[in-house]
PDB file of N, CA and C in Angstrom:
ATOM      1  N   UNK A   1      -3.118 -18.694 -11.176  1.00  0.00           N
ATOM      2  CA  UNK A   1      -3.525 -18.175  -9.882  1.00  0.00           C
ATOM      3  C   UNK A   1      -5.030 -17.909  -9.945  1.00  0.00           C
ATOM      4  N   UNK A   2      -5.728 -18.408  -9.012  1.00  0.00           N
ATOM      5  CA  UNK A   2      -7.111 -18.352  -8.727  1.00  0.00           C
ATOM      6  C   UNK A   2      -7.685 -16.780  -8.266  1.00  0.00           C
ATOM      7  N   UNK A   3      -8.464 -16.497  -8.603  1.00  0.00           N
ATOM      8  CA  UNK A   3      -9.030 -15.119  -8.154  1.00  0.00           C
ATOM      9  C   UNK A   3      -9.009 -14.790  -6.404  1.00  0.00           C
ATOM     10  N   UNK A   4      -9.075 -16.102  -5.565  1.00  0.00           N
ATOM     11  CA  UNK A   4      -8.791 -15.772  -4.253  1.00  0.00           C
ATOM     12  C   UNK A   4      -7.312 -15.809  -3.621  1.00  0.00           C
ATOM     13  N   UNK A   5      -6.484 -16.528  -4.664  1.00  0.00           N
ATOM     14  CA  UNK A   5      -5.047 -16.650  -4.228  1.00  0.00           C
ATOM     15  C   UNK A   5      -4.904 -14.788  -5.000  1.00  0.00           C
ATOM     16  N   UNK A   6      -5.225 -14.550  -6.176  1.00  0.00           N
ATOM     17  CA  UNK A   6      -5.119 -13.372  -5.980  1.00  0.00           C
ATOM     18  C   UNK A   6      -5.506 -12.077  -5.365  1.00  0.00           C
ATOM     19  N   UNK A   7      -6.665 -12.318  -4.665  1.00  0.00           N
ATOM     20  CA  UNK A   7      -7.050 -11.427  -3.645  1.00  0.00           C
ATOM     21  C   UNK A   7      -5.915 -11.604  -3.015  1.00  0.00           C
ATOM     22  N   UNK A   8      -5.765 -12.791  -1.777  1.00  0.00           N
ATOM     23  CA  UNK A   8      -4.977 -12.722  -1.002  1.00  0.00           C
ATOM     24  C   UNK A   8      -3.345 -12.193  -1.432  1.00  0.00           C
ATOM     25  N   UNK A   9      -2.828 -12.354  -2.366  1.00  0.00           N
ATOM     26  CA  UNK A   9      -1.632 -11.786  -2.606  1.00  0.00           C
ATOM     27  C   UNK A   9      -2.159 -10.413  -2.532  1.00  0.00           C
ATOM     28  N   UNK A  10      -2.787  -9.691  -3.228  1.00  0.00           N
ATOM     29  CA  UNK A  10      -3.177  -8.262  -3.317  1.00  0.00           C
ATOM     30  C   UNK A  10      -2.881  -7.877  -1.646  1.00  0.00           C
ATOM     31  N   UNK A  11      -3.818  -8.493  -0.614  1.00  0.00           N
ATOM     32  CA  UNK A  11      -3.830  -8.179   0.616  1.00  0.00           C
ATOM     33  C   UNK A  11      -2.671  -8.503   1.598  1.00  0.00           C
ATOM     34  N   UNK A  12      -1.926  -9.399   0.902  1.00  0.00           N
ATOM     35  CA  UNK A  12      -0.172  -9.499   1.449  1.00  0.00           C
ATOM     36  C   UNK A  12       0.223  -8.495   1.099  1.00  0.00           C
ATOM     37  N   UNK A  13       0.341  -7.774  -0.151  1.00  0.00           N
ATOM     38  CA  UNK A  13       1.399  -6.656  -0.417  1.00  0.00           C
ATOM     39  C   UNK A  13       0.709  -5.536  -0.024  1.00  0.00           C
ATOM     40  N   UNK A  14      -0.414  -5.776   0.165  1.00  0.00           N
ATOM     41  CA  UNK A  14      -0.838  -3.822   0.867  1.00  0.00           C
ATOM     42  C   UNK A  14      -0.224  -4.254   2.065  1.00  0.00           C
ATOM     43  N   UNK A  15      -0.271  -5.499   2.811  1.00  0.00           N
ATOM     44  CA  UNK A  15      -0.241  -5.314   4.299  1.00  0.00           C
ATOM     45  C   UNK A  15       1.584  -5.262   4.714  1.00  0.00           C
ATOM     46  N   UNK A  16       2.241  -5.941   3.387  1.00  0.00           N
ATOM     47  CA  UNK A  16       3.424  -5.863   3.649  1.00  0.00           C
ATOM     48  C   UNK A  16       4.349  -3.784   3.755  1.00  0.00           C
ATOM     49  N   UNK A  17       3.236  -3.729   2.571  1.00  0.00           N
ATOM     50  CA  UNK A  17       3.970  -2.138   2.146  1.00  0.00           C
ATOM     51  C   UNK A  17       3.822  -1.278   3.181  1.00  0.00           C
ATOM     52  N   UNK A  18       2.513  -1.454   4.051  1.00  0.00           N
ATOM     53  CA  UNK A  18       2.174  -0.617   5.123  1.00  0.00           C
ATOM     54  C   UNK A  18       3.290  -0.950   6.567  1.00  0.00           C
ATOM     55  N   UNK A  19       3.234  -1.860   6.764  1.00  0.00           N
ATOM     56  CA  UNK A  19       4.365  -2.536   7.867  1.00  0.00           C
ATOM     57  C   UNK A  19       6.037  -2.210   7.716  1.00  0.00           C
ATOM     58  N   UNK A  20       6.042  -2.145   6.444  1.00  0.00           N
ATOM     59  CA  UNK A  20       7.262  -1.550   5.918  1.00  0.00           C
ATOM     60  C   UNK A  20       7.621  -0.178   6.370  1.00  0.00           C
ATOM     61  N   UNK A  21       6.172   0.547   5.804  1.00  0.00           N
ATOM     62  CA  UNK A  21       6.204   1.949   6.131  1.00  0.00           C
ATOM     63  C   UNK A  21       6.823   1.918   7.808  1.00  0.00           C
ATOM     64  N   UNK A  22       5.770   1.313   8.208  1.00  0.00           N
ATOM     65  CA  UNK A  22       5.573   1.444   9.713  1.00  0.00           C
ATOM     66  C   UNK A  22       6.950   1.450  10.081  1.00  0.00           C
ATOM     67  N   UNK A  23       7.370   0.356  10.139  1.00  0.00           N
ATOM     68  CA  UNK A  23       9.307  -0.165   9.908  1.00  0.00           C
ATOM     69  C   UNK A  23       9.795   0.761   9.890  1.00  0.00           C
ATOM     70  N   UNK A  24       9.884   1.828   8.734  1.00  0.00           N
ATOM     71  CA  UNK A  24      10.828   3.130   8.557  1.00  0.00           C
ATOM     72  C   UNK A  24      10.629   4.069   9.435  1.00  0.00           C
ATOM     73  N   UNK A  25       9.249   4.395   9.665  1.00  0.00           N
ATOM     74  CA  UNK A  25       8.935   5.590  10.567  1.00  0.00           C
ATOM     75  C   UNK A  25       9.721   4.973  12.056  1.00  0.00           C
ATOM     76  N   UNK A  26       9.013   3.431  12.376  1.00  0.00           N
ATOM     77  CA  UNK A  26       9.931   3.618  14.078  1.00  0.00           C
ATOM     78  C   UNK A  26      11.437   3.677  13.778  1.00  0.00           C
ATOM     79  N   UNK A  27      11.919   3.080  12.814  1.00  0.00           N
ATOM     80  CA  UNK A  27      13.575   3.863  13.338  1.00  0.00           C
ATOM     81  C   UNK A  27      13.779   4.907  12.867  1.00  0.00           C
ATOM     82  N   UNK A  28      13.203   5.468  12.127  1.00  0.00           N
ATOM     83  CA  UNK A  28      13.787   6.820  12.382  1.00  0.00           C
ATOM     84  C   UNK A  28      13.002   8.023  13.583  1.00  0.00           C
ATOM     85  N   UNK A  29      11.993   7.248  14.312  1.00  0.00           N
ATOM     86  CA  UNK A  29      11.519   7.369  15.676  1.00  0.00           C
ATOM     87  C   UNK A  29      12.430   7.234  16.420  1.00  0.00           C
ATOM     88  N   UNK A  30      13.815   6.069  16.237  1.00  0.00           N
ATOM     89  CA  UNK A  30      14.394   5.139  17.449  1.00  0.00           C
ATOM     90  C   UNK A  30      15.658   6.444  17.388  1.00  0.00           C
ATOM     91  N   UNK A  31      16.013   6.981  16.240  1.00  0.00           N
ATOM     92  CA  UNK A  31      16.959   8.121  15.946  1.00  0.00           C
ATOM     93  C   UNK A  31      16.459   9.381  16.599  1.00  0.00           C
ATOM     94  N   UNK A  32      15.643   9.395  17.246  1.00  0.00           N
ATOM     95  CA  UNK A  32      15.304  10.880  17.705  1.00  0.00           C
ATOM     96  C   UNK A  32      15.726  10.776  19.495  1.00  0.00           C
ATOM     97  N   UNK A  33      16.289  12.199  19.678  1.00  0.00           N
ATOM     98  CA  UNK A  33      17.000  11.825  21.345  1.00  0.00           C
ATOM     99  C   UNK A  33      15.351  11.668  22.042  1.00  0.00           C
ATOM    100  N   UNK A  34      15.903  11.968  23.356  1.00  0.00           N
ATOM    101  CA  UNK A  34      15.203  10.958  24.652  1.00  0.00           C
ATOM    102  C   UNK A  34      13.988  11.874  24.597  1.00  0.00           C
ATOM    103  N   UNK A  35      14.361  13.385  24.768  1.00  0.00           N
ATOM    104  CA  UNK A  35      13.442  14.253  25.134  1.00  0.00           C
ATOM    105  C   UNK A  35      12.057  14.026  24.158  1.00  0.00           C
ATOM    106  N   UNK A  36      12.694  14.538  22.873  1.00  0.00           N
ATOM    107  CA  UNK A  36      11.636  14.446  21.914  1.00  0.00           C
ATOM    108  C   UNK A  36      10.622  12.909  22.091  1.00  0.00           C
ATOM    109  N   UNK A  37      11.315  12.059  22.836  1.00  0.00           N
ATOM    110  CA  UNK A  37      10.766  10.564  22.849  1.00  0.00           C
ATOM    111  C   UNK A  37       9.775  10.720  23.967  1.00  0.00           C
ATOM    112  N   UNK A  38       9.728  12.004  24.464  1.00  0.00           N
ATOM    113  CA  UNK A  38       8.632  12.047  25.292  1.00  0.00           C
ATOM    114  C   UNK A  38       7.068  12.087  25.190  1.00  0.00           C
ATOM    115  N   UNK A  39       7.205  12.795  23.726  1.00  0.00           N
ATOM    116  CA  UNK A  39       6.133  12.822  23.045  1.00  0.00           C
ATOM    117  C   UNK A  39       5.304  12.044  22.269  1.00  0.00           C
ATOM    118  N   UNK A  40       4.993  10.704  22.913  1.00  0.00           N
ATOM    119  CA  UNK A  40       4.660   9.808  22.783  1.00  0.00           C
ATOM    120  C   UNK A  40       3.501   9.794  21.727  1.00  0.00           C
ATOM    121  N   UNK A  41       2.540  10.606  21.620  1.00  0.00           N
ATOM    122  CA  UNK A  41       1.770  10.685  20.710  1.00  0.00           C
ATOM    123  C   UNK A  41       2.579  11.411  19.335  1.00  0.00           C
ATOM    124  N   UNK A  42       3.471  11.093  19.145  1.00  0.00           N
ATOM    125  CA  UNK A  42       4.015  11.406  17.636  1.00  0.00           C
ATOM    126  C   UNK A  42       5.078   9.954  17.388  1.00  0.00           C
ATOM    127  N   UNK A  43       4.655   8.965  18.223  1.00  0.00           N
ATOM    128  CA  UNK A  43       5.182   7.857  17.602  1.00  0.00           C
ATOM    129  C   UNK A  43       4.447   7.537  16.808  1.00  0.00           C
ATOM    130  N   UNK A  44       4.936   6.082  15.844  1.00  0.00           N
ATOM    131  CA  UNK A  44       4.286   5.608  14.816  1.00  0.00           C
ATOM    132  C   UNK A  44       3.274   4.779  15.245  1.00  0.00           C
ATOM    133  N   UNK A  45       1.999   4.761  14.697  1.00  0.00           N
ATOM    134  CA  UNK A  45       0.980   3.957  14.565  1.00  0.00           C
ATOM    135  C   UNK A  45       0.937   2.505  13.940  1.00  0.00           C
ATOM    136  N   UNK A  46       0.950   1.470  14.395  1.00  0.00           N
ATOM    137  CA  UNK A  46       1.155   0.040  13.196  1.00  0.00           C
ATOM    138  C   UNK A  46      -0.062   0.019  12.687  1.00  0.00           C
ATOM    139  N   UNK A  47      -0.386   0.142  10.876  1.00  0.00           N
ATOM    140  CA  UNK A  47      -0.903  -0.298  10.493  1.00  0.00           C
ATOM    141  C   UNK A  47      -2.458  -0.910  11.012  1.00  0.00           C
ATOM    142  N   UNK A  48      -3.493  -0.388  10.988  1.00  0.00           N
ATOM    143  CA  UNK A  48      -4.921  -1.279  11.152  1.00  0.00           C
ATOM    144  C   UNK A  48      -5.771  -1.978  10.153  1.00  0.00           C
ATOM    145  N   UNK A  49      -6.223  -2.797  10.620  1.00  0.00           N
ATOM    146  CA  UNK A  49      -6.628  -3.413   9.334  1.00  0.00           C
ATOM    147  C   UNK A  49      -7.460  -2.898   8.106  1.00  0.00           C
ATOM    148  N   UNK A  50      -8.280  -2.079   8.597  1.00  0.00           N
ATOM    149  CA  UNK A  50      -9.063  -0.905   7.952  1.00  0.00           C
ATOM    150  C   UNK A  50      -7.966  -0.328   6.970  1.00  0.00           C
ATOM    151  N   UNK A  51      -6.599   0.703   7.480  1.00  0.00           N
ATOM    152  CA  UNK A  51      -5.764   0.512   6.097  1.00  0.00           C
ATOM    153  C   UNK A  51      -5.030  -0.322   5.173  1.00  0.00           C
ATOM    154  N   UNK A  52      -5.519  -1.709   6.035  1.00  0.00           N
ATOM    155  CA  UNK A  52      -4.660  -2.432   4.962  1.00  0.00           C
ATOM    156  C   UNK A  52      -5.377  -2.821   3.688  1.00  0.00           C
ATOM    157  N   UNK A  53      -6.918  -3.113   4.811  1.00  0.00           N
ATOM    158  CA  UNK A  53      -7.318  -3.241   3.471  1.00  0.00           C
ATOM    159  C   UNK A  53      -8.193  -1.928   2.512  1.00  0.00           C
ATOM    160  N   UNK A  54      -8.041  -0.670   2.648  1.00  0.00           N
ATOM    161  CA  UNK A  54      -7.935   0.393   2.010  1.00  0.00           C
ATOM    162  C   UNK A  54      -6.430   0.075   1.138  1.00  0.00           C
ATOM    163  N   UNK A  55      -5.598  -0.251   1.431  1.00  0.00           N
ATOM    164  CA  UNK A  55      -4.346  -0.094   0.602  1.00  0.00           C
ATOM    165  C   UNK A  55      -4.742  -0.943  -0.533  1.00  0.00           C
ATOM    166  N   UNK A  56      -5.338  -2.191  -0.218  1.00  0.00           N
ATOM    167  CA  UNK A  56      -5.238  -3.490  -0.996  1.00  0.00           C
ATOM    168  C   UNK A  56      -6.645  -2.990  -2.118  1.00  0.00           C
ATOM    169  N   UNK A  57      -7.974  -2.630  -1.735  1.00  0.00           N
ATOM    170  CA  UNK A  57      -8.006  -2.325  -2.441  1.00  0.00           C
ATOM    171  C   UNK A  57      -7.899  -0.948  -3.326  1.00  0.00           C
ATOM    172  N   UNK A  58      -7.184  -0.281  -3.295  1.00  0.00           N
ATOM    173  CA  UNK A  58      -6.159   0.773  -3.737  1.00  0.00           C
ATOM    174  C   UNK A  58      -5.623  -0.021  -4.988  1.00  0.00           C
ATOM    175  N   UNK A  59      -4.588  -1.270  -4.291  1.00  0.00           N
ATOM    176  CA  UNK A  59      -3.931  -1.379  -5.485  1.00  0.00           C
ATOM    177  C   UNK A  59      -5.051  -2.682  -6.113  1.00  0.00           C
ATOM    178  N   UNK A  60      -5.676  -3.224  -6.025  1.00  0.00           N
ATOM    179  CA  UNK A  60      -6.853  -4.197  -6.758  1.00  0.00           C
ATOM    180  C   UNK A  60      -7.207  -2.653  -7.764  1.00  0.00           C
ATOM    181  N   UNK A  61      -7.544  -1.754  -7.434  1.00  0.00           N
ATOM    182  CA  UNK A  61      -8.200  -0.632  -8.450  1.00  0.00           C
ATOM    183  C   UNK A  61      -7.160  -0.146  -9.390  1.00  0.00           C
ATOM    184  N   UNK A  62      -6.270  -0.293  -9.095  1.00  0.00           N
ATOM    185  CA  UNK A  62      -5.023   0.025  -9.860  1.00  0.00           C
ATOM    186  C   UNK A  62      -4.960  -1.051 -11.240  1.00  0.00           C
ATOM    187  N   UNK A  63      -5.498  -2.500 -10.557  1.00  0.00           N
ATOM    188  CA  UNK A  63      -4.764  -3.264 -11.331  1.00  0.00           C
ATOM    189  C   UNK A  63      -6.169  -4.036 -12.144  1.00  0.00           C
ATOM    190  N   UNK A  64      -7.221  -3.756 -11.897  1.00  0.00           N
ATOM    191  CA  UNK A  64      -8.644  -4.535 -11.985  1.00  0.00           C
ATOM    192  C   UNK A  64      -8.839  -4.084 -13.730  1.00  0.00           C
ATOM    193  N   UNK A  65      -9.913  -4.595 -14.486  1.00  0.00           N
ATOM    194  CA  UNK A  65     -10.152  -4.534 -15.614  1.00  0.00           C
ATOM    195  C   UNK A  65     -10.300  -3.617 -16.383  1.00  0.00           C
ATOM    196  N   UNK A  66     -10.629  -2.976 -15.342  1.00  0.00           N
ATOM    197  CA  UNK A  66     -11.274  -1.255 -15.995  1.00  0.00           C
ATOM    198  C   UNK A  66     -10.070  -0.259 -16.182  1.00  0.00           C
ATOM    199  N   UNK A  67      -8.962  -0.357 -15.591  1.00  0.00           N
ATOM    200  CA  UNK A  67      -7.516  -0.118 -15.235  1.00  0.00           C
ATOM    201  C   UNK A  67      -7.121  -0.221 -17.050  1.00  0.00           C
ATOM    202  N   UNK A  68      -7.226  -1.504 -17.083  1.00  0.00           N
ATOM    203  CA  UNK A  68      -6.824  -2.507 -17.534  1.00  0.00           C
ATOM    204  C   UNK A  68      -7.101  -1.885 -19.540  1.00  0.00           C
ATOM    205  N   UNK A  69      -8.387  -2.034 -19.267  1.00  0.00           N
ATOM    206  CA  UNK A  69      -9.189  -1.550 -20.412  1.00  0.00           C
ATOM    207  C   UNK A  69      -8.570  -0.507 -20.677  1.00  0.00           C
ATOM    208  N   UNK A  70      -8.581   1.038 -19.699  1.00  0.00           N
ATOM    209  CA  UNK A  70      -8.143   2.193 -19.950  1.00  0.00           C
ATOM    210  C   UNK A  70      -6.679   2.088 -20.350  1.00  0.00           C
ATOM    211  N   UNK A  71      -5.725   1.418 -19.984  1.00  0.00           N
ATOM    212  CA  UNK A  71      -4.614   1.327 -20.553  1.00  0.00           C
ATOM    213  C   UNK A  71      -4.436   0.997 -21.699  1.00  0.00           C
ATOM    214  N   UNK A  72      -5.091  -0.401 -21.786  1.00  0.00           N
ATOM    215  CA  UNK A  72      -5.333  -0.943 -23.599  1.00  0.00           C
ATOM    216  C   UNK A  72      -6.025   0.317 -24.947  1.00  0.00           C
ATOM    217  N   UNK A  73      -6.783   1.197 -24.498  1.00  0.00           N
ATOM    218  CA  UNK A  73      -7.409   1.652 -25.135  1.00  0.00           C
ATOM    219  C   UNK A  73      -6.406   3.367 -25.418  1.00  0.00           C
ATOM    220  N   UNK A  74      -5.571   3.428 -24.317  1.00  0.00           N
ATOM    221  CA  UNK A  74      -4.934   4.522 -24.852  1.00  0.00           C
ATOM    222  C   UNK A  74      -3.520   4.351 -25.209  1.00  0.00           C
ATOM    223  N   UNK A  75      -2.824   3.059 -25.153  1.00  0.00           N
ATOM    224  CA  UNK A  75      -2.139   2.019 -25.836  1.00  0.00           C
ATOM    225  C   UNK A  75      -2.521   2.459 -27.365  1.00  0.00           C
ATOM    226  N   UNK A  76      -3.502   1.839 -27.649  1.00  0.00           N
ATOM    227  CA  UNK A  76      -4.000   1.750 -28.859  1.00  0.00           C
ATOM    228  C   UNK A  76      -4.215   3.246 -29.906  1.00  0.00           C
ATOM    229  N   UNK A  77      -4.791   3.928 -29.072  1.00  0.00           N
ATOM    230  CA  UNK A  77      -4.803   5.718 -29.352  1.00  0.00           C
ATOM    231  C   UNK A  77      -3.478   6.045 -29.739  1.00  0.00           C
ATOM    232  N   UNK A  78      -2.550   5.591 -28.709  1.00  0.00           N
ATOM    233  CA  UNK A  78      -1.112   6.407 -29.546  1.00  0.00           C
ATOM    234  C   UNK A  78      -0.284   5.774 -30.245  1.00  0.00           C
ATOM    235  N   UNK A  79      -0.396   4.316 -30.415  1.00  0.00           N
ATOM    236  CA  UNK A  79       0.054   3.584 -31.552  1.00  0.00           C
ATOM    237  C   UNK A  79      -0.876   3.634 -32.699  1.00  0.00           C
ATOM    238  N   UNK A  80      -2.328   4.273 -33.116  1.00  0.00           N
ATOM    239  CA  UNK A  80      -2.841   4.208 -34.020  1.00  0.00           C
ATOM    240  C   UNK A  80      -3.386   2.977 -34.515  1.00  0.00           C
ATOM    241  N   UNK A  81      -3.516   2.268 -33.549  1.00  0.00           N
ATOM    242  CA  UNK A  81      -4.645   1.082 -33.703  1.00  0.00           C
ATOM    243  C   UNK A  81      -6.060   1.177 -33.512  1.00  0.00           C
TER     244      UNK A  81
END
């Protein structure tokens, strides 16, 4: 996988996880009676692109070298390498 096929996967799964979210909140929006449905400003928001790609890179920082390094290196600390 190429560094831009992996961007773009990165930015599929933030955008999927957020839509997901979104997903859960409206039905359990769609579960609330009529009245409360009046209150239209406490429905769910879909996702903007601004958080998606805050999510994406969220998880790019999660997963990037330096991540990466810090894991290897305290890997190594408690196995005594």
């Amino acid at each position: 996988m190429n560094p831009f096929e992996l961007r773009f996967a990165t930015f599929t799964q933030a955008k999927e996880l957020l839509e997901n979210n979104y997903k859960a909140s409206m039905a359990a929006w769609d579960l609330m009676d009529k009245t409360a449905k009046q209150l239209a400003e406490t429905a769910p928001k879909f996702p903007t692109m601004e958080e998606i790609i805050d999510a994406a890179i969220q998880i790019n920082k999660f997963v990037s070298d330096s991540a990466e390094k810090e894991l290897t290196k305290a890997a190594k600390k408690i196995t005594g390498f």
